[in-house]
Every structure is written in structure tokens, then in C-alpha cells.
C-alpha atoms as a PDB file:
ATOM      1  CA  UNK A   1    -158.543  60.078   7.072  1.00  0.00           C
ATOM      2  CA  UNK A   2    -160.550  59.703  10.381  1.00  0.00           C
ATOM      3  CA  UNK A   3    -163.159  62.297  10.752  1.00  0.00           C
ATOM      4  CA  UNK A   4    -163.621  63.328  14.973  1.00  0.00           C
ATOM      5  CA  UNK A   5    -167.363  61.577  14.454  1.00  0.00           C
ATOM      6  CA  UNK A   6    -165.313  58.427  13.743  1.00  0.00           C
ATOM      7  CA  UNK A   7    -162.831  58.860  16.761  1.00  0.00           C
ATOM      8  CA  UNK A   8    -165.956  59.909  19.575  1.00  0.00           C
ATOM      9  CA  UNK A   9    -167.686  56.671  17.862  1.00  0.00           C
ATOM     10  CA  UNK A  10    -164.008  54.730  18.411  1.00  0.00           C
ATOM     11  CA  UNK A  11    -164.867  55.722  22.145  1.00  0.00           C
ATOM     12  CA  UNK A  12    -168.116  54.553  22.553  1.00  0.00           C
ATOM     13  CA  UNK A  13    -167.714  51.182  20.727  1.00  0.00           C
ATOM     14  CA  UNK A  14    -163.968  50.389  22.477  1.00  0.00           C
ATOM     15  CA  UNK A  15    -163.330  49.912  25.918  1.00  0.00           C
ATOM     16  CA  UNK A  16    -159.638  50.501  25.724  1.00  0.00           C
ATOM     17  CA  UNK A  17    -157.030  50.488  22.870  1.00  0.00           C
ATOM     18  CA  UNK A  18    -155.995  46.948  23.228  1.00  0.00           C
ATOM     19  CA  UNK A  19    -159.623  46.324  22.176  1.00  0.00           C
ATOM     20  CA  UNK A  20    -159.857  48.907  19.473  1.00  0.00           C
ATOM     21  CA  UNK A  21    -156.452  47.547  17.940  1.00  0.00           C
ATOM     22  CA  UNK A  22    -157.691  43.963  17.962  1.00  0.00           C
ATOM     23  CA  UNK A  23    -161.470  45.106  16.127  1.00  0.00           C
ATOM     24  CA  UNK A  24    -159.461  47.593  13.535  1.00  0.00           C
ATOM     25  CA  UNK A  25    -157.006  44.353  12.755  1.00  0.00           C
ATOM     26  CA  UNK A  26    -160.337  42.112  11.909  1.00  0.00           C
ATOM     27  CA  UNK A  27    -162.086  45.054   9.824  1.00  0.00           C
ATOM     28  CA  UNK A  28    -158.366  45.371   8.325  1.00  0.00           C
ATOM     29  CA  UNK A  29    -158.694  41.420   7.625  1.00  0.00           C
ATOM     30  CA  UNK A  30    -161.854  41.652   6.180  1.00  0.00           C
ATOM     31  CA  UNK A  31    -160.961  44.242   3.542  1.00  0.00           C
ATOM     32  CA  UNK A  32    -158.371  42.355   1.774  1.00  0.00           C
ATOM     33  CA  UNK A  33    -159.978  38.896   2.414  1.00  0.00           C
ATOM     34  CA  UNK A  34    -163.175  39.987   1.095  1.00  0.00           C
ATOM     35  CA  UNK A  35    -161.284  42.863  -1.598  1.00  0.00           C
ATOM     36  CA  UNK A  36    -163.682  45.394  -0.545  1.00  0.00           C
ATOM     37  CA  UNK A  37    -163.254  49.160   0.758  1.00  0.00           C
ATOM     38  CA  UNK A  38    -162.906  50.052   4.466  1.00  0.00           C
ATOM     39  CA  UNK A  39    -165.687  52.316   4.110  1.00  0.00           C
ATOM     40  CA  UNK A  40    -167.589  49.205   3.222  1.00  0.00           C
ATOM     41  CA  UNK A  41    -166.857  47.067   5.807  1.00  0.00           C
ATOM     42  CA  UNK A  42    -165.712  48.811   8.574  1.00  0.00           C
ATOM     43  CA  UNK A  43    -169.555  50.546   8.955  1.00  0.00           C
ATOM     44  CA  UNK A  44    -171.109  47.044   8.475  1.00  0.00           C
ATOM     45  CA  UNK A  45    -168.321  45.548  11.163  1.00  0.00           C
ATOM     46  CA  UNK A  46    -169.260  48.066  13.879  1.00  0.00           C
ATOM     47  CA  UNK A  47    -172.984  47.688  13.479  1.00  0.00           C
ATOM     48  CA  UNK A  48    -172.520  44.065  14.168  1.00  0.00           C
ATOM     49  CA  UNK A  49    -170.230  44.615  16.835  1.00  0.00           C
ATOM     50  CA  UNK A  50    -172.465  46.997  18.374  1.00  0.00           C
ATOM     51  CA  UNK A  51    -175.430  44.480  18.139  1.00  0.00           C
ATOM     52  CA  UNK A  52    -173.174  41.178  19.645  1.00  0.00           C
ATOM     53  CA  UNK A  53    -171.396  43.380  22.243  1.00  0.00           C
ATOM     54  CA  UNK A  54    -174.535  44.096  24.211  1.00  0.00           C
ATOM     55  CA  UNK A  55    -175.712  40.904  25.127  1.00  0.00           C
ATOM     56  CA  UNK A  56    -171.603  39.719  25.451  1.00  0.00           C
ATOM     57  CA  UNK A  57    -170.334  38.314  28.512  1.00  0.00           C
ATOM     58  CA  UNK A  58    -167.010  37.369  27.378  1.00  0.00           C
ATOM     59  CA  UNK A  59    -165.529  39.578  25.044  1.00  0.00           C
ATOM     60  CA  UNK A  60    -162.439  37.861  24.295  1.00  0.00           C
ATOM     61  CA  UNK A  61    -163.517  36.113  20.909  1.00  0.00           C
ATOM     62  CA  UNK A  62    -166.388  39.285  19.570  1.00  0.00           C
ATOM     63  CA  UNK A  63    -163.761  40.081  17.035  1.00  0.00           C
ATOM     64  CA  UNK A  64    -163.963  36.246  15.497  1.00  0.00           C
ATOM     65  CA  UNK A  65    -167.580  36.103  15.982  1.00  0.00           C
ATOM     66  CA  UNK A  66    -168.257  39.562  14.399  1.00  0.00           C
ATOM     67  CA  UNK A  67    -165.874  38.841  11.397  1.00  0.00           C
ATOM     68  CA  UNK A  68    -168.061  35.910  10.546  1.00  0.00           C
ATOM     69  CA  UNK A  69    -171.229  37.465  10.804  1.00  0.00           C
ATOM     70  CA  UNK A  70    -169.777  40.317   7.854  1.00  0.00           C
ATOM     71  CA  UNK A  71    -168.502  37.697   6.178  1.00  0.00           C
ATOM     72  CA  UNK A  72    -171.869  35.966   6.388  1.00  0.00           C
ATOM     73  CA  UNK A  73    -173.596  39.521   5.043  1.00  0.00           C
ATOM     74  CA  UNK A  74    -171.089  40.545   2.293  1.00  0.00           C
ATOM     75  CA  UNK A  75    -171.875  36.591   1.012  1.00  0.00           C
ATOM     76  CA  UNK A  76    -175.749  37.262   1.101  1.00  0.00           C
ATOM     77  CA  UNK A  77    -175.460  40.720  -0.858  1.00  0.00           C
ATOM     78  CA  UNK A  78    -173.293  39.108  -3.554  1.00  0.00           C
ATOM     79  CA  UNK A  79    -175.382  36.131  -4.596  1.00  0.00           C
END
């Protein structure tokens, strides 16, 4: 269940729900690619995004880059 913390952040890190969908459908991507909880990725996912967005001029592909920047991360802590 989403806690109102989580929706206020939702907010902040989305500039419309067309965006939101299209980040929630990578972290959703991520969890069964990588078989690993929501509550593990999705935290990691929007730190990154956080981090990229900011210096983004063209937001179009953040989702893609973002995704393989966890993917990058969840690698390093396995090995």
C-alpha cells in the first residue's frame, strides 16, 4: 500500500501522470527482471532518477537510462 509520504514524493519526482505511469512501468520491469522486491528497487530507481533528472534536457528516454543505471547497481551489490 502507498503511504501519503510516497504519493507527496510521486509529486515532486513526476511532472504529470503520463510520466509517473511510464517510471512506475520501468521500476515494475525491474522487479521481475531482476526478481527483487519493489521496496528494493523502486527506492534505488527514484534516487537515480532524481540524480539524472536534474541535469536532463530531454526527458523522453530517463526511464531507459535510469533502468540501466539500477540494473548496473543491483549487478555491483551481487558480485
Amino acid at each position: 500500500m502507498i503511504s501519503m509520504g510516497e504519493i507527496m514524493s510521486d509529486l515532486t519526482l513526476y511532472e504529470d501522470e503520463a510520466e509517473q505511469r511510464q517510471h512506475l512501468g520501468a521500476i515494475q520491469r525491474l522487479v521481475r527482471d531482476a526478481h527483487s522486491p519493489e521496496e528494493e528497487i523502486r527506492p534505488l530507481y527514484e534516487d537515480v532518477l532524481k540524480e539524472l533528472k536534474s541535469d536532463a534536457r530531454i526527458k523522453t528516454y530517463l526511464s531507459i537510462l535510469v533502468s540501466k543505471k539500477v540494473k548496473e547497481l543491483l549487478n555491483a551489490r551481487r558480485r
